[in-house]
C-alpha atoms as a PDB file:
ATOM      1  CA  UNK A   1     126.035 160.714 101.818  1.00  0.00           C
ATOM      2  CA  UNK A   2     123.153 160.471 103.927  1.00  0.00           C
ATOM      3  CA  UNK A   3     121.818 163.772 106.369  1.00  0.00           C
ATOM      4  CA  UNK A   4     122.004 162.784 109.731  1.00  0.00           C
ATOM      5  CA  UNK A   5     118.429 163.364 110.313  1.00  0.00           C
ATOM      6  CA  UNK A   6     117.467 160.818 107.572  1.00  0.00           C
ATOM      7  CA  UNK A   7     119.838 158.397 109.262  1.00  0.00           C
ATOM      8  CA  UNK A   8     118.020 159.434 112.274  1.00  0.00           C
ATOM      9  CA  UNK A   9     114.310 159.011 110.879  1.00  0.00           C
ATOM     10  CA  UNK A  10     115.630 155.292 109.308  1.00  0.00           C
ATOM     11  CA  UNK A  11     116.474 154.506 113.021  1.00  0.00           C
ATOM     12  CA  UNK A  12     113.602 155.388 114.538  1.00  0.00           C
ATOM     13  CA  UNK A  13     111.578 153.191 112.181  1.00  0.00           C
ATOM     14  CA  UNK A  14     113.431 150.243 112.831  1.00  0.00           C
ATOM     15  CA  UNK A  15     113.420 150.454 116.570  1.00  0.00           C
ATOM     16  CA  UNK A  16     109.115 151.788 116.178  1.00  0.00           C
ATOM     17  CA  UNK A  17     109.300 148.250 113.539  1.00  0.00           C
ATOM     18  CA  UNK A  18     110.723 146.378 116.482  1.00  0.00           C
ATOM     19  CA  UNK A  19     108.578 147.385 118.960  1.00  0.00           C
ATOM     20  CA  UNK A  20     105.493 146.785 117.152  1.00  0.00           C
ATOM     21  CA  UNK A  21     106.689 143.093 116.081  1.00  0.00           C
ATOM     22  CA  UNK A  22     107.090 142.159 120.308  1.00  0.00           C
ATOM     23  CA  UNK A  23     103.698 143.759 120.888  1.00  0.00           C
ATOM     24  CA  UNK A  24     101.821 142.493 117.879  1.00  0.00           C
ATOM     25  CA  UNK A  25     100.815 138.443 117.770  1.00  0.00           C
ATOM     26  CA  UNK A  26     102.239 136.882 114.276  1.00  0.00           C
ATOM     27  CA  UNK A  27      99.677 134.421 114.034  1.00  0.00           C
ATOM     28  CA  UNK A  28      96.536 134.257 114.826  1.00  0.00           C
ATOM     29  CA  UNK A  29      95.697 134.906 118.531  1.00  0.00           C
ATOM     30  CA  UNK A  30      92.902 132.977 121.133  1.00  0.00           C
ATOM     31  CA  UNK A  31      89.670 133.791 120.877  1.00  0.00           C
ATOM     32  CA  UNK A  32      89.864 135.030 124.536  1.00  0.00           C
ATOM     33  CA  UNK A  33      93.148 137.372 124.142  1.00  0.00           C
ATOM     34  CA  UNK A  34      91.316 138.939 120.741  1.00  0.00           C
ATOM     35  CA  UNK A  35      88.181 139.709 122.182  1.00  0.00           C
ATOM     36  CA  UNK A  36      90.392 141.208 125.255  1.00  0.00           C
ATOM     37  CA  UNK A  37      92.206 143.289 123.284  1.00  0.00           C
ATOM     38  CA  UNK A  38      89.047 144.361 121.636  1.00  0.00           C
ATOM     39  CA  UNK A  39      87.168 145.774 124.403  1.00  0.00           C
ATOM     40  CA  UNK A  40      90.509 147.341 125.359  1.00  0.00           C
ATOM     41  CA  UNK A  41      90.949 148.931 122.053  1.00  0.00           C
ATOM     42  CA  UNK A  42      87.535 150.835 122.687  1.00  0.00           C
ATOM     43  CA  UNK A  43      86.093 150.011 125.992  1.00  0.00           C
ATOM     44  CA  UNK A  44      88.104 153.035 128.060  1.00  0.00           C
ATOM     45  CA  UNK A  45      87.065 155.898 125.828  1.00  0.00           C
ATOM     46  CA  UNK A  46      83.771 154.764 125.772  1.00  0.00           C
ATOM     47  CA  UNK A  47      84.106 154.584 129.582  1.00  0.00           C
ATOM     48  CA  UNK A  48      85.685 158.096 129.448  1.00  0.00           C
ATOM     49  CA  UNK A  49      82.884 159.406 127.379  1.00  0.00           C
ATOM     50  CA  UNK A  50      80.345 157.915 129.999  1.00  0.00           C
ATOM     51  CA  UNK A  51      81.829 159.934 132.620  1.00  0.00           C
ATOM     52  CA  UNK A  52      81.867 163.122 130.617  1.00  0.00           C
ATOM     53  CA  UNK A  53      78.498 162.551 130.270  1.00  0.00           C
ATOM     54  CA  UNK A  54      78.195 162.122 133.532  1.00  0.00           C
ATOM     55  CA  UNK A  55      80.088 165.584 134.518  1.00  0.00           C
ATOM     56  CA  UNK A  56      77.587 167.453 132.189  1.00  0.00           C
ATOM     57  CA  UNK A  57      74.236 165.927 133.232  1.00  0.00           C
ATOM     58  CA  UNK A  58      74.466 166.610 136.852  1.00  0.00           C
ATOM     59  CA  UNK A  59      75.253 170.506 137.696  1.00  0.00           C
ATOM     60  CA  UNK A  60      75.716 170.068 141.677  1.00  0.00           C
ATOM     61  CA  UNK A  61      79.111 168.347 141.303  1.00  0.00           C
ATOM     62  CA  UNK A  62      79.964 171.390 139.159  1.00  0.00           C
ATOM     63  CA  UNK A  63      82.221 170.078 137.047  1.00  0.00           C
ATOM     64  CA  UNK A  64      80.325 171.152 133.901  1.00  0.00           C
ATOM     65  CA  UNK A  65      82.888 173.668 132.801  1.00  0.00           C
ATOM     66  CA  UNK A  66      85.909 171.325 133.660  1.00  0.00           C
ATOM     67  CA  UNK A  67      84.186 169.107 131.330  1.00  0.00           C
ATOM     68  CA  UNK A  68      83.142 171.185 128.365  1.00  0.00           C
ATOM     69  CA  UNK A  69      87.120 172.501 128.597  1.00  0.00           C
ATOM     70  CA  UNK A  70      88.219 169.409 128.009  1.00  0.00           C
ATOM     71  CA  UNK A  71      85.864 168.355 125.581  1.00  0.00           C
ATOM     72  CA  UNK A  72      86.896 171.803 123.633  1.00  0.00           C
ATOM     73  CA  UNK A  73      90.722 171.234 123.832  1.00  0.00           C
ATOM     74  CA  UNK A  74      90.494 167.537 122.651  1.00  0.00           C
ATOM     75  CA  UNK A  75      88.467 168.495 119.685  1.00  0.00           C
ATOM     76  CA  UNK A  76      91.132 171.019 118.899  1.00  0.00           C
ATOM     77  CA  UNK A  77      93.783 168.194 119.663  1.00  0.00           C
ATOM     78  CA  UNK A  78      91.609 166.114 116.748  1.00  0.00           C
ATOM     79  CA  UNK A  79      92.005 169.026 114.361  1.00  0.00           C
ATOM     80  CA  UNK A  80      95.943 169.338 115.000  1.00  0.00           C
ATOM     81  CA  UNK A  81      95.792 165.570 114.272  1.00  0.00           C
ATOM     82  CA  UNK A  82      93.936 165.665 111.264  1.00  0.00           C
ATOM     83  CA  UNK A  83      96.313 168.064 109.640  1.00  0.00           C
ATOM     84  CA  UNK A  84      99.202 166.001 110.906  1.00  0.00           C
ATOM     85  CA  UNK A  85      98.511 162.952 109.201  1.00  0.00           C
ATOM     86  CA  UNK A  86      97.661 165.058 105.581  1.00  0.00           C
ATOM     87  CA  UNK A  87     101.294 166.387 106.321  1.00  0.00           C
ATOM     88  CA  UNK A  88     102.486 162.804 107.116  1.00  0.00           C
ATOM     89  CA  UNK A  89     100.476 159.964 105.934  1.00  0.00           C
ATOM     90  CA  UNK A  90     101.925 156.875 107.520  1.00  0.00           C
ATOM     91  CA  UNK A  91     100.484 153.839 106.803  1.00  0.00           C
ATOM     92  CA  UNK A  92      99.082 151.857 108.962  1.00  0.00           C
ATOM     93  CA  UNK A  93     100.766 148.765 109.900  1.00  0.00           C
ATOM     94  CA  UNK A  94      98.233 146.093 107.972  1.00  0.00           C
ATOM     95  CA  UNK A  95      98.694 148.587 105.134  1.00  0.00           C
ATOM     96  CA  UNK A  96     101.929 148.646 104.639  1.00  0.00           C
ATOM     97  CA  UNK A  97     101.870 144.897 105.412  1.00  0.00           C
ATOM     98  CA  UNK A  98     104.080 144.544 108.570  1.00  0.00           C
ATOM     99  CA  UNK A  99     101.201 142.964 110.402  1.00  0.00           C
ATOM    100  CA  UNK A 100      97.658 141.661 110.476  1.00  0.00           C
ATOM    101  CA  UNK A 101      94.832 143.695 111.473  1.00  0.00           C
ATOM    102  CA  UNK A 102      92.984 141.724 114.390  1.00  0.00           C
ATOM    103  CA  UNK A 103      89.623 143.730 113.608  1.00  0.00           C
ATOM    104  CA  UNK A 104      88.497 146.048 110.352  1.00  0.00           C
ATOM    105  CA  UNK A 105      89.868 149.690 110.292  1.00  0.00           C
ATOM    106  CA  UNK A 106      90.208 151.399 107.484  1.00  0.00           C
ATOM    107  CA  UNK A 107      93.151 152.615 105.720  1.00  0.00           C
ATOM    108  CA  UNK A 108      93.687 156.002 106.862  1.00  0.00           C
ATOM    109  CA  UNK A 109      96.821 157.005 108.225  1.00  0.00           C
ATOM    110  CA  UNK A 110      97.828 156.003 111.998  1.00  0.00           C
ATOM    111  CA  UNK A 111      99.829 159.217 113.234  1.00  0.00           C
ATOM    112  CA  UNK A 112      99.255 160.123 115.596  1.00  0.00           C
ATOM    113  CA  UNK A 113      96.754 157.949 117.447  1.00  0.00           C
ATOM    114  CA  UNK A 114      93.357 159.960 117.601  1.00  0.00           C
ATOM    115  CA  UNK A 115      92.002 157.597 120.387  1.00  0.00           C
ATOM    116  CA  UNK A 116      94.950 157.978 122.304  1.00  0.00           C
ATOM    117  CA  UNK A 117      95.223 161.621 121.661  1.00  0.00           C
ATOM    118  CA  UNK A 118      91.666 162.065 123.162  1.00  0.00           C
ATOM    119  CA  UNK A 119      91.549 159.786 126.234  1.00  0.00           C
ATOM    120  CA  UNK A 120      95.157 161.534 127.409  1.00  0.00           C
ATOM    121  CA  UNK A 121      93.727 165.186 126.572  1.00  0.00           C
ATOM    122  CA  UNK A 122      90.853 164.750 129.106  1.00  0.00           C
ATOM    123  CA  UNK A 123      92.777 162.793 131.458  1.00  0.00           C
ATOM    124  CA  UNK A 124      95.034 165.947 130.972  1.00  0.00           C
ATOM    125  CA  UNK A 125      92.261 167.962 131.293  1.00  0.00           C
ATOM    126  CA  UNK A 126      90.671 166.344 134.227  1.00  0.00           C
ATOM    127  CA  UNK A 127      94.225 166.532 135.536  1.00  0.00           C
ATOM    128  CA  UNK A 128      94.715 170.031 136.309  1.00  0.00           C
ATOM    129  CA  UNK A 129      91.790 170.793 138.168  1.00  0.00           C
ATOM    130  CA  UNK A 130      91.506 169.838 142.170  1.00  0.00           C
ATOM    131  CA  UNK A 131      88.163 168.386 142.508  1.00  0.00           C
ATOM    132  CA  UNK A 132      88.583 166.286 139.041  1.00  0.00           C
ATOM    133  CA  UNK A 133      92.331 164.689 139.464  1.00  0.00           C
ATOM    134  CA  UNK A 134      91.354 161.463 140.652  1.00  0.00           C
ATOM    135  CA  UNK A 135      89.172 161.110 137.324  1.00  0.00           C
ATOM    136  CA  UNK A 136      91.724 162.340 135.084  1.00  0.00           C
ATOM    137  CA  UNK A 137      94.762 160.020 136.710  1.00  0.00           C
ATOM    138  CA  UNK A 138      91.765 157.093 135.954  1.00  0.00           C
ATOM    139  CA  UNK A 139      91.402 157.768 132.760  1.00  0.00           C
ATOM    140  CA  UNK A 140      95.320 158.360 131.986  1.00  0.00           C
ATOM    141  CA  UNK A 141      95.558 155.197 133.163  1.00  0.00           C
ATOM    142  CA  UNK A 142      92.937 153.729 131.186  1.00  0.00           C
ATOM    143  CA  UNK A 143      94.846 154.642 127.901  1.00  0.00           C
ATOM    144  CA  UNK A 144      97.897 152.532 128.649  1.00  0.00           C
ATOM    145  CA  UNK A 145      96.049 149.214 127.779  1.00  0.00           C
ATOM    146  CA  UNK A 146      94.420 151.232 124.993  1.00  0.00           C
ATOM    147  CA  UNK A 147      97.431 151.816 123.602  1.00  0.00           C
ATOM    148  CA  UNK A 148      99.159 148.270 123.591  1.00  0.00           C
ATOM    149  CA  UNK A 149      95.778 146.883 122.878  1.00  0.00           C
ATOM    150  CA  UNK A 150      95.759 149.273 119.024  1.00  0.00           C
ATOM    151  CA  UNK A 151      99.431 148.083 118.597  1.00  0.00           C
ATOM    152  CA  UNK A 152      98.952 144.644 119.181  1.00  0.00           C
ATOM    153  CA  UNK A 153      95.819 144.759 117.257  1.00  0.00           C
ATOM    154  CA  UNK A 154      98.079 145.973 114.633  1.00  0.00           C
ATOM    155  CA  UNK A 155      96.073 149.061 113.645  1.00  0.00           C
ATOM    156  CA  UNK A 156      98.891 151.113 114.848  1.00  0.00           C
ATOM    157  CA  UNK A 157     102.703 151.759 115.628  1.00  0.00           C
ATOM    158  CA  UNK A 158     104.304 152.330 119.073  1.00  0.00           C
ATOM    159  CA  UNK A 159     105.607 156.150 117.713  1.00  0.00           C
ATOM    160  CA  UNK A 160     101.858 156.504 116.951  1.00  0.00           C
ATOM    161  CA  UNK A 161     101.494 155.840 120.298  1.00  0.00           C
ATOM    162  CA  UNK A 162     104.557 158.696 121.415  1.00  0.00           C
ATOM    163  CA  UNK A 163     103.140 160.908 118.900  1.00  0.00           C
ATOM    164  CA  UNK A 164      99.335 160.902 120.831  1.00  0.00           C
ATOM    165  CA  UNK A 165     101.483 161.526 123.808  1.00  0.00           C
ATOM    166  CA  UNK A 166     103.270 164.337 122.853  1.00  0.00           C
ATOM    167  CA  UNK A 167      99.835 165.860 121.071  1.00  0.00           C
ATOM    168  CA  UNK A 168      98.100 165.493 124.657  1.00  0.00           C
ATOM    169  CA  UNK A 169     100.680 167.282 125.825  1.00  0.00           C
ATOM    170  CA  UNK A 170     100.884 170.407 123.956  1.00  0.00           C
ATOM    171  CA  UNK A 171      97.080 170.364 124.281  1.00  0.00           C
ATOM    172  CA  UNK A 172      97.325 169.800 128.038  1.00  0.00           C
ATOM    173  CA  UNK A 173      99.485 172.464 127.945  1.00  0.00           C
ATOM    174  CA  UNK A 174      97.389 175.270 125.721  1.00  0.00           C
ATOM    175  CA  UNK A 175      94.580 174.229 128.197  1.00  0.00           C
ATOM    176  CA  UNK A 176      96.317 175.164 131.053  1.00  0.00           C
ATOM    177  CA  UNK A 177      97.087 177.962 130.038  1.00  0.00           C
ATOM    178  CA  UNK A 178      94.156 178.566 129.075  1.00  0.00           C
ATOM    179  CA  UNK A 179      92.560 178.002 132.128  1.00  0.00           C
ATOM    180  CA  UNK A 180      95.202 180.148 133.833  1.00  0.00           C
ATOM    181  CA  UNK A 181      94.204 183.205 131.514  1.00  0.00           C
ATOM    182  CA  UNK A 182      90.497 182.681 132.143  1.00  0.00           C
ATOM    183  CA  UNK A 183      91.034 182.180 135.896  1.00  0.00           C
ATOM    184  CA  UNK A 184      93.124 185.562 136.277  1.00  0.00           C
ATOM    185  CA  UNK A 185      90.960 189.036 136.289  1.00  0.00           C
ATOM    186  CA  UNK A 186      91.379 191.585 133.308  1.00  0.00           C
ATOM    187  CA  UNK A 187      93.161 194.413 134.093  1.00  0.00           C
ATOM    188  CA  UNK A 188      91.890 197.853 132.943  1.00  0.00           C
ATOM    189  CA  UNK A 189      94.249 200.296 132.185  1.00  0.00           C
ATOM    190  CA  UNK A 190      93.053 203.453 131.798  1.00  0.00           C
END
């Protein structure tokens, strides 16, 4: 007799094993749709990272400290992640030889996504401030081709995908409440 939540984990699998087969090409795909999904793979944290830059290098917008918060909470996020996957080492897709990989990566273990896990913590970031929402809905939005372009790349899993999510969550949410804390005055008690 099987627990229900190993039934449960065997489920999820196949549907995650499911997704990633209608996202990720079986043979090989054009030259023009590979080097798409490429630059897609890469191109909007790099963008992301540009814009950081961007926040730190010019003090007049004054969206230094919005940036060096979110910076600080997505490094954290990359720690979480790091112990994650020595908790859970899933295999990566070409690894465990459900697909091809469409460009070298090495063998470490794909959950959660760390690229995905980044670009949504400083969208997140970006996010709950006023004068940097636009910037963090752009960048949120830049992740969604990031993500299918990883999976169809087959360098990672849809749940790895769910599991960045859920990581740039809980660190969206530790930063806000962060920033709440920080943003309300200490009170002396005498």
């Amino acid at each position: 007799m099987t627990s229900p939540i190993a039934g449960f984990g065997t489920m999820a699998y196949a549907v995650d094993l499911r997704l990633f087969h209608a996202i990720h090409p079986s043979t090989p795909p054009s030259p023009v749709t590979l080097h798409l999904a490429r630059g897609l793979a890469d191109g909007p944290l790099i963008l992301t990272a540009a814009l950081l830059g961007t926040m730190l290098m010019f003090p007049r917008w004054s969206m230094r400290s919005i940036a060096l918060k979110a910076v600080g909470v997505a490094a954290i996020a990359l720690l979480i992640n790091l112990f994650i996957g020595t908790v859970w080492d899933r295999a990566r897709p070409f690894v465990a030889g459900v697909g091809q990989a469409w460009i070298s990566h090495a063998a470490t273990g794909s959950f959660p996504s760390d690229h995905l896990t980044v670009q949504w913590v400083l969208a997140g970031m970006l996010l709950l401030n006023r004068r940097t929402r636009a910037w963090g809905a752009g960048i949120a939005l830049l992740g969604l081709p990031m993500a299918w372009a990883r999976i169809y790349l087959g360098v990672h899993y849809p749940g790895d995908m769910l599991g960045a999510l859920a990581m740039s969550g809980l660190a969206m949410l530790s930063g806000w409440l962060w920033l709440r804390r920080s943003a309300t005055p200490a009170i002396v008690s005498l």
